[in-house]
PDB file of N, CA and C in Angstrom:
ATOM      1  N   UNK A   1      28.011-115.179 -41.877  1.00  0.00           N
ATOM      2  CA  UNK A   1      26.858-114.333 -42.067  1.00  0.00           C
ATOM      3  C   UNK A   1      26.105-114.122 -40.758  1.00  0.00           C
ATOM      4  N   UNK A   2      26.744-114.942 -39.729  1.00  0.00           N
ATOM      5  CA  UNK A   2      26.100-114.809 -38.474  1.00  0.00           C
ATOM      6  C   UNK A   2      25.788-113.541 -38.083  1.00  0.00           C
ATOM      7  N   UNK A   3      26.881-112.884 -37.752  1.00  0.00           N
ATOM      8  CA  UNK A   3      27.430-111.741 -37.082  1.00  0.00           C
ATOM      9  C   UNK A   3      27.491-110.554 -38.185  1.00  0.00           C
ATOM     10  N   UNK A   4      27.415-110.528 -39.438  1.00  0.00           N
ATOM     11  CA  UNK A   4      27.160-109.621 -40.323  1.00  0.00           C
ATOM     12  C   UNK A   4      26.131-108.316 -40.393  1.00  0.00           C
ATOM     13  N   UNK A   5      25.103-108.630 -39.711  1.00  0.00           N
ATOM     14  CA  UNK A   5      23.916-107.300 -38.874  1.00  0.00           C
ATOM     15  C   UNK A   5      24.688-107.082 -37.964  1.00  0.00           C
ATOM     16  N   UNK A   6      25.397-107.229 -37.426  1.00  0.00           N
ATOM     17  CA  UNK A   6      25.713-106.409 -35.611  1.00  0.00           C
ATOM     18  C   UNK A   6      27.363-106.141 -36.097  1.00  0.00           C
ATOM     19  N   UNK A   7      27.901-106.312 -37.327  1.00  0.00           N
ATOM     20  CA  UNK A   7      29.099-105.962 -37.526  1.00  0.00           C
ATOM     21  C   UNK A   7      28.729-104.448 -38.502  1.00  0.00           C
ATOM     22  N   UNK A   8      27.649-104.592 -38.884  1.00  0.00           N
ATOM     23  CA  UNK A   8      26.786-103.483 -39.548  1.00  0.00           C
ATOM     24  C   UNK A   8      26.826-102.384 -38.809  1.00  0.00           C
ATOM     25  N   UNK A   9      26.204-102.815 -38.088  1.00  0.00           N
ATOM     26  CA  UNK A   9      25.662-102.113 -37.131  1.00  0.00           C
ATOM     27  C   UNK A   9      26.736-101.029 -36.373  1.00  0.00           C
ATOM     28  N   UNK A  10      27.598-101.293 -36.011  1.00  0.00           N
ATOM     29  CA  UNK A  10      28.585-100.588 -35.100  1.00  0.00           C
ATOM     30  C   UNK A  10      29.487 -99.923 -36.315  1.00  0.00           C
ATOM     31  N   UNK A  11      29.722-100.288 -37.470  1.00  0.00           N
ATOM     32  CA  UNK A  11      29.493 -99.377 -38.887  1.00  0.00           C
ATOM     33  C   UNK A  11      29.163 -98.393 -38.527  1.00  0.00           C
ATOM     34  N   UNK A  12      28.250 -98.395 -38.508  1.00  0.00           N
ATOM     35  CA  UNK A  12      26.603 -97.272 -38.661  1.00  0.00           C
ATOM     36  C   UNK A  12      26.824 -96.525 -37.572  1.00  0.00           C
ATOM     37  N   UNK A  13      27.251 -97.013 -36.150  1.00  0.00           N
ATOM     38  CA  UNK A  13      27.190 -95.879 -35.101  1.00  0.00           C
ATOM     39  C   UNK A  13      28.428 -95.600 -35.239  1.00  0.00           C
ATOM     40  N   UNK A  14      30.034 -95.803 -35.722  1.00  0.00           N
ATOM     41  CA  UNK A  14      30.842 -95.397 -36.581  1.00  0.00           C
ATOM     42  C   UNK A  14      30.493 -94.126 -36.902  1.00  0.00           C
ATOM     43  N   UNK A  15      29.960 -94.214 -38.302  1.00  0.00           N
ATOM     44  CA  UNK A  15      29.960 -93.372 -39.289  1.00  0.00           C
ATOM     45  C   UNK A  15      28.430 -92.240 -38.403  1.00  0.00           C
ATOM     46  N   UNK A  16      27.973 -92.612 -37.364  1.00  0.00           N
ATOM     47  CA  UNK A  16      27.282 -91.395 -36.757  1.00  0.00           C
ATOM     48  C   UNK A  16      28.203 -90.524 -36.229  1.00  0.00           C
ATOM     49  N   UNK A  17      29.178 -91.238 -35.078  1.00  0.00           N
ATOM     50  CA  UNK A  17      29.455 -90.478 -34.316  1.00  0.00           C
ATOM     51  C   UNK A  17      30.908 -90.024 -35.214  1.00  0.00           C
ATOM     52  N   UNK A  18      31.618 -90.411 -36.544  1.00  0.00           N
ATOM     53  CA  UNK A  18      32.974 -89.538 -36.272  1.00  0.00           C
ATOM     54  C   UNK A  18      32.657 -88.278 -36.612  1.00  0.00           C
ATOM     55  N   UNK A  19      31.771 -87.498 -37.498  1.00  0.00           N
ATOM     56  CA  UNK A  19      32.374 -86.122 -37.216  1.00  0.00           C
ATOM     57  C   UNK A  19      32.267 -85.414 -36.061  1.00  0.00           C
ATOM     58  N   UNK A  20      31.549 -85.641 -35.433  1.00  0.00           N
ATOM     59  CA  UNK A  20      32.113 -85.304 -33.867  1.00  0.00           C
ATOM     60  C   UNK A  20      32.985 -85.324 -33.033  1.00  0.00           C
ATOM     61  N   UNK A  21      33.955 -86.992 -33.132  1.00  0.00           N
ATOM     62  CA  UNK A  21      34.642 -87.303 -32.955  1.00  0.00           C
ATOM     63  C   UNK A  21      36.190 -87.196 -33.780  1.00  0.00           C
ATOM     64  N   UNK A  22      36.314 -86.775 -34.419  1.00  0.00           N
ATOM     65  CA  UNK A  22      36.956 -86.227 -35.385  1.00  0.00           C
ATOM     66  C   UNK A  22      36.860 -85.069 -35.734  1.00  0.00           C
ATOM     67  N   UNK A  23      36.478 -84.276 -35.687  1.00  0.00           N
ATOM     68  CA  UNK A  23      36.244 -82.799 -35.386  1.00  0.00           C
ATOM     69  C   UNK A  23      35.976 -81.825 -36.534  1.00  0.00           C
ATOM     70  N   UNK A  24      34.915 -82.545 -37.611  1.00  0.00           N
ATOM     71  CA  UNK A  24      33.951 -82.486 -38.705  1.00  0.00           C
ATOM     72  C   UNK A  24      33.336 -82.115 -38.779  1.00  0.00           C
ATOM     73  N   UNK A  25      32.439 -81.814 -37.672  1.00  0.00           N
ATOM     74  CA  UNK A  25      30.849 -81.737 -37.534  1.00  0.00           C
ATOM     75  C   UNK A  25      30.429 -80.108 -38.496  1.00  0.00           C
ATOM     76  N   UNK A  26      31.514 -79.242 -38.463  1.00  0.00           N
ATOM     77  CA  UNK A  26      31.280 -77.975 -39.053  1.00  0.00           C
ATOM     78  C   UNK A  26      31.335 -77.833 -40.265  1.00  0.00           C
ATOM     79  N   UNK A  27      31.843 -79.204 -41.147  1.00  0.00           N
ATOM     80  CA  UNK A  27      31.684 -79.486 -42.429  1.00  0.00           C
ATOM     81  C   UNK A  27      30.480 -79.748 -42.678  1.00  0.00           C
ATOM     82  N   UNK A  28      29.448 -79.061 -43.234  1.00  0.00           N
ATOM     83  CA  UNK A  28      28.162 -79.286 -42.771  1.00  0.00           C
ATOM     84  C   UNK A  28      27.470 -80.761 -44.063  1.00  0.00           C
ATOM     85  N   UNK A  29      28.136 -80.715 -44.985  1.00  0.00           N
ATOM     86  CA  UNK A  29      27.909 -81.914 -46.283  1.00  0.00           C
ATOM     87  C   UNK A  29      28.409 -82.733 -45.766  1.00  0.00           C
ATOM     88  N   UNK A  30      29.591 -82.691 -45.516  1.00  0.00           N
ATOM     89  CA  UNK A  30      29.946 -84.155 -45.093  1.00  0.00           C
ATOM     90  C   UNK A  30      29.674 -84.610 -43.541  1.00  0.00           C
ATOM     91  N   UNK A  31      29.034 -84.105 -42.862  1.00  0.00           N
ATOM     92  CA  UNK A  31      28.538 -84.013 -41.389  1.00  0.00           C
ATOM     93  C   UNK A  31      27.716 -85.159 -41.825  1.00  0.00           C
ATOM     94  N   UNK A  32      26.415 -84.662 -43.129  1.00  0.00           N
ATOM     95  CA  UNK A  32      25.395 -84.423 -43.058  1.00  0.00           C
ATOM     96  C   UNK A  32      25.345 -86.128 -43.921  1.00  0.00           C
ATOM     97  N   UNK A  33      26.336 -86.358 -44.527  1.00  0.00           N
ATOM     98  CA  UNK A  33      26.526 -87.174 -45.804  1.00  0.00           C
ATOM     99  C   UNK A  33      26.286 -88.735 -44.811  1.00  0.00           C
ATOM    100  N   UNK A  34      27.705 -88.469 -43.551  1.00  0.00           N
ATOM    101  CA  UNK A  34      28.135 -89.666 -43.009  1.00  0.00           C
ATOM    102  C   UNK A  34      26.849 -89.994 -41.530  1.00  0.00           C
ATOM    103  N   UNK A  35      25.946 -88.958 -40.922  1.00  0.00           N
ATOM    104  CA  UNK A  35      24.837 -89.434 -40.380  1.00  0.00           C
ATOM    105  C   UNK A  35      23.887 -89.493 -41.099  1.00  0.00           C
ATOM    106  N   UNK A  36      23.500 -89.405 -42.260  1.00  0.00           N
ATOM    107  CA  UNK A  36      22.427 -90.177 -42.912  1.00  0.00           C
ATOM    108  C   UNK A  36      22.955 -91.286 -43.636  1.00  0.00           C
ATOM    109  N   UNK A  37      24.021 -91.614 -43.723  1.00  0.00           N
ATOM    110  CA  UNK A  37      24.366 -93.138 -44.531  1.00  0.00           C
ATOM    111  C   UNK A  37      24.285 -93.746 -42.990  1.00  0.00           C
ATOM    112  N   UNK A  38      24.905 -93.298 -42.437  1.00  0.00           N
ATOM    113  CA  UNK A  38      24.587 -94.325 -40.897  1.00  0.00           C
ATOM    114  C   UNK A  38      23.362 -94.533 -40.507  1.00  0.00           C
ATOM    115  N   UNK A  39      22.580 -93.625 -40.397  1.00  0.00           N
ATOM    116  CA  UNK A  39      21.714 -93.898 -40.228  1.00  0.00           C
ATOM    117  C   UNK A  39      20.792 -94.698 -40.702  1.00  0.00           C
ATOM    118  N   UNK A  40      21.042 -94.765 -42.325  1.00  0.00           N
ATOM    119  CA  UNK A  40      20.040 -95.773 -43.269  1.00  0.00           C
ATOM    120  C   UNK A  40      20.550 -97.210 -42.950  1.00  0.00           C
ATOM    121  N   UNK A  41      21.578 -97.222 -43.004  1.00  0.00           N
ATOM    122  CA  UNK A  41      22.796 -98.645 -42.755  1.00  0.00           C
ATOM    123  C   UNK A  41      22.533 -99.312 -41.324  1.00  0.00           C
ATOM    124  N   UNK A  42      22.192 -98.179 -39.761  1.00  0.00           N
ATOM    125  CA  UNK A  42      21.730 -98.797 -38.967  1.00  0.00           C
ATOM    126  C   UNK A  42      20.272 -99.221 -38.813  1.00  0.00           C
ATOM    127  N   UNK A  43      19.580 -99.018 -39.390  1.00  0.00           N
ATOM    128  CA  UNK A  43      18.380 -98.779 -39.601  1.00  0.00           C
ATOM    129  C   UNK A  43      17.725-100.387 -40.448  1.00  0.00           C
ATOM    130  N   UNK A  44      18.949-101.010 -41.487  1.00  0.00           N
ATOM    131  CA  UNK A  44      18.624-101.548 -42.286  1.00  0.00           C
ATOM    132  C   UNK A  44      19.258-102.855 -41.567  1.00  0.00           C
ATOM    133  N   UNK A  45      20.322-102.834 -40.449  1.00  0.00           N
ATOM    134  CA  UNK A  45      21.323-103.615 -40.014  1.00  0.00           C
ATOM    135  C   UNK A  45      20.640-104.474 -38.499  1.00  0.00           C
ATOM    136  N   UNK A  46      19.900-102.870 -38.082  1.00  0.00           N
ATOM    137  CA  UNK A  46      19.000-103.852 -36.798  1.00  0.00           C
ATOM    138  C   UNK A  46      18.032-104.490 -37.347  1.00  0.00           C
ATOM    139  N   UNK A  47      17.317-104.064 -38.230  1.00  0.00           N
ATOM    140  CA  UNK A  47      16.342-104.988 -38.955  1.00  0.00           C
ATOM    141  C   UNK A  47      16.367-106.354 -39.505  1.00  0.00           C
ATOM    142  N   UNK A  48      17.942-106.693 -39.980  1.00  0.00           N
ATOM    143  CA  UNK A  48      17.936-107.262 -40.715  1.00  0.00           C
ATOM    144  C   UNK A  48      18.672-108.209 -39.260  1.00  0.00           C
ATOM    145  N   UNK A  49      18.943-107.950 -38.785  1.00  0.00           N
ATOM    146  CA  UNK A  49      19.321-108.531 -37.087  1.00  0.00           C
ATOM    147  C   UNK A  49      18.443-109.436 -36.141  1.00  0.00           C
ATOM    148  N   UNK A  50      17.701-108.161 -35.913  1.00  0.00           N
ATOM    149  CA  UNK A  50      16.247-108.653 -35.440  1.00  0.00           C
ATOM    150  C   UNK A  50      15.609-110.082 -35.891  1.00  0.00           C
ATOM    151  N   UNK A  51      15.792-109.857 -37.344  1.00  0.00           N
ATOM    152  CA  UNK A  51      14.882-110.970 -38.241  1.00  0.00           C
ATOM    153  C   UNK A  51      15.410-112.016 -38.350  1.00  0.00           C
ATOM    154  N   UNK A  52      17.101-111.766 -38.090  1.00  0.00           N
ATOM    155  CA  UNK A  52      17.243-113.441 -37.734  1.00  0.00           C
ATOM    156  C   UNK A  52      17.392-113.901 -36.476  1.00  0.00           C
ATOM    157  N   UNK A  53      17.425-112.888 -35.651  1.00  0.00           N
ATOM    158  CA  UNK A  53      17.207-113.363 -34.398  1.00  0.00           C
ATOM    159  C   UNK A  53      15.365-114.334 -34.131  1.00  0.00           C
ATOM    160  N   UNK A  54      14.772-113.111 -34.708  1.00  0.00           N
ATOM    161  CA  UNK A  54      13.224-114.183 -34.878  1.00  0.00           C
ATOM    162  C   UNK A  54      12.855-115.062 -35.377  1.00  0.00           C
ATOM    163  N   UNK A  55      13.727-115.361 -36.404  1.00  0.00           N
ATOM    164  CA  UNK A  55      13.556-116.748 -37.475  1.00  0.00           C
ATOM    165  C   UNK A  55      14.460-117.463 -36.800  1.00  0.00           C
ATOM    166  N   UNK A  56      15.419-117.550 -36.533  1.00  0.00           N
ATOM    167  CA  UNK A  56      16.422-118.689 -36.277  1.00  0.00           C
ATOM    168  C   UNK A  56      16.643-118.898 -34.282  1.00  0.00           C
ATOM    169  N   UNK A  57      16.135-117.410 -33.934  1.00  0.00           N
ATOM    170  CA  UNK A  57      16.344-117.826 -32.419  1.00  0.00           C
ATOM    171  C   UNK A  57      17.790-117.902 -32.086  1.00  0.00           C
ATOM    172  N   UNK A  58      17.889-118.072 -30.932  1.00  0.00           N
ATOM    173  CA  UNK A  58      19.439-117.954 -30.404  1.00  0.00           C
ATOM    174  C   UNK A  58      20.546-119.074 -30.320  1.00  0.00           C
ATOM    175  N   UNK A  59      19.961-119.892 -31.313  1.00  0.00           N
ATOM    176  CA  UNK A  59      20.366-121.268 -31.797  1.00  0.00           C
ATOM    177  C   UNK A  59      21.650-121.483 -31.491  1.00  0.00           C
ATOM    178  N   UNK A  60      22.242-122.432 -30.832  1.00  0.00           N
ATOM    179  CA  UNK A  60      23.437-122.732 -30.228  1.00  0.00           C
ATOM    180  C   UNK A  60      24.029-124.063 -31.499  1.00  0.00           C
ATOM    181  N   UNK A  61      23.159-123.958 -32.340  1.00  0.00           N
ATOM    182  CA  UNK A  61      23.905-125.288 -33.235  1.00  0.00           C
ATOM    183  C   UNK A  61      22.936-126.944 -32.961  1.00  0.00           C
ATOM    184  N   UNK A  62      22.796-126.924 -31.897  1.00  0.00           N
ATOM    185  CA  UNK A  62      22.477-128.395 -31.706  1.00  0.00           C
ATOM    186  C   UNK A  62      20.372-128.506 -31.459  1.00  0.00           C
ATOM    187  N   UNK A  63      20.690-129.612 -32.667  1.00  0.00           N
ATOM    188  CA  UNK A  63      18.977-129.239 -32.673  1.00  0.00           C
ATOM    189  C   UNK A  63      18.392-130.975 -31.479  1.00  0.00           C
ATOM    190  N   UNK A  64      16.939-130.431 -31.264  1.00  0.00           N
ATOM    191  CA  UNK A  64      16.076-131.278 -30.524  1.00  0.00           C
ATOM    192  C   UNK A  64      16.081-132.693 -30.942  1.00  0.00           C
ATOM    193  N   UNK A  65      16.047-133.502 -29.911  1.00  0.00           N
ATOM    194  CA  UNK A  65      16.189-134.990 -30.454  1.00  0.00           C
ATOM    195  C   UNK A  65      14.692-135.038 -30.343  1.00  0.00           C
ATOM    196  N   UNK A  66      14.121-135.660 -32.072  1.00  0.00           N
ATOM    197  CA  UNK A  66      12.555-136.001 -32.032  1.00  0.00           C
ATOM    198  C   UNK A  66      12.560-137.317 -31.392  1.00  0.00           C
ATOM    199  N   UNK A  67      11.127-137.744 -31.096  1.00  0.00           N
ATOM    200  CA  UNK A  67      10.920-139.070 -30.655  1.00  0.00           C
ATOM    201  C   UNK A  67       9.961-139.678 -31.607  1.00  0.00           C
TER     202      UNK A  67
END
């Protein structure tokens, strides 16, 4: 579940860039279909990224020895 936002994520800029890249873009529904699901999906993926980056930090596994 680590890596699950940033595997999202590149999803999302995926599904922005293929009809462009794929040579779609003049399909104007399905242009229109696959940058707004990306968009909601990246949208929901950095967020949800972010937030564990702020809650958990860049945690390497090994916690502080208390005294």
């Amino acid at each position: 579940m680590k890596y699950l936002p940033w595997t999202l994520a590149v999803v999302a800029i995926w599904l922005i860039a293929a009809p462009f890249v794929l040579g779609y873009a003049n399909t104007e529904p399905a242009m229109h279909n696959d940058v707004g699901v990306g968009v909601a999906i990246l949208l929901g993926a950095l967020i949800w990224g972010f937030s564990e980056l702020r809650s958990h930090g860049l945690n390497t596994g090994v916690q502080a020895q208390r005294r």
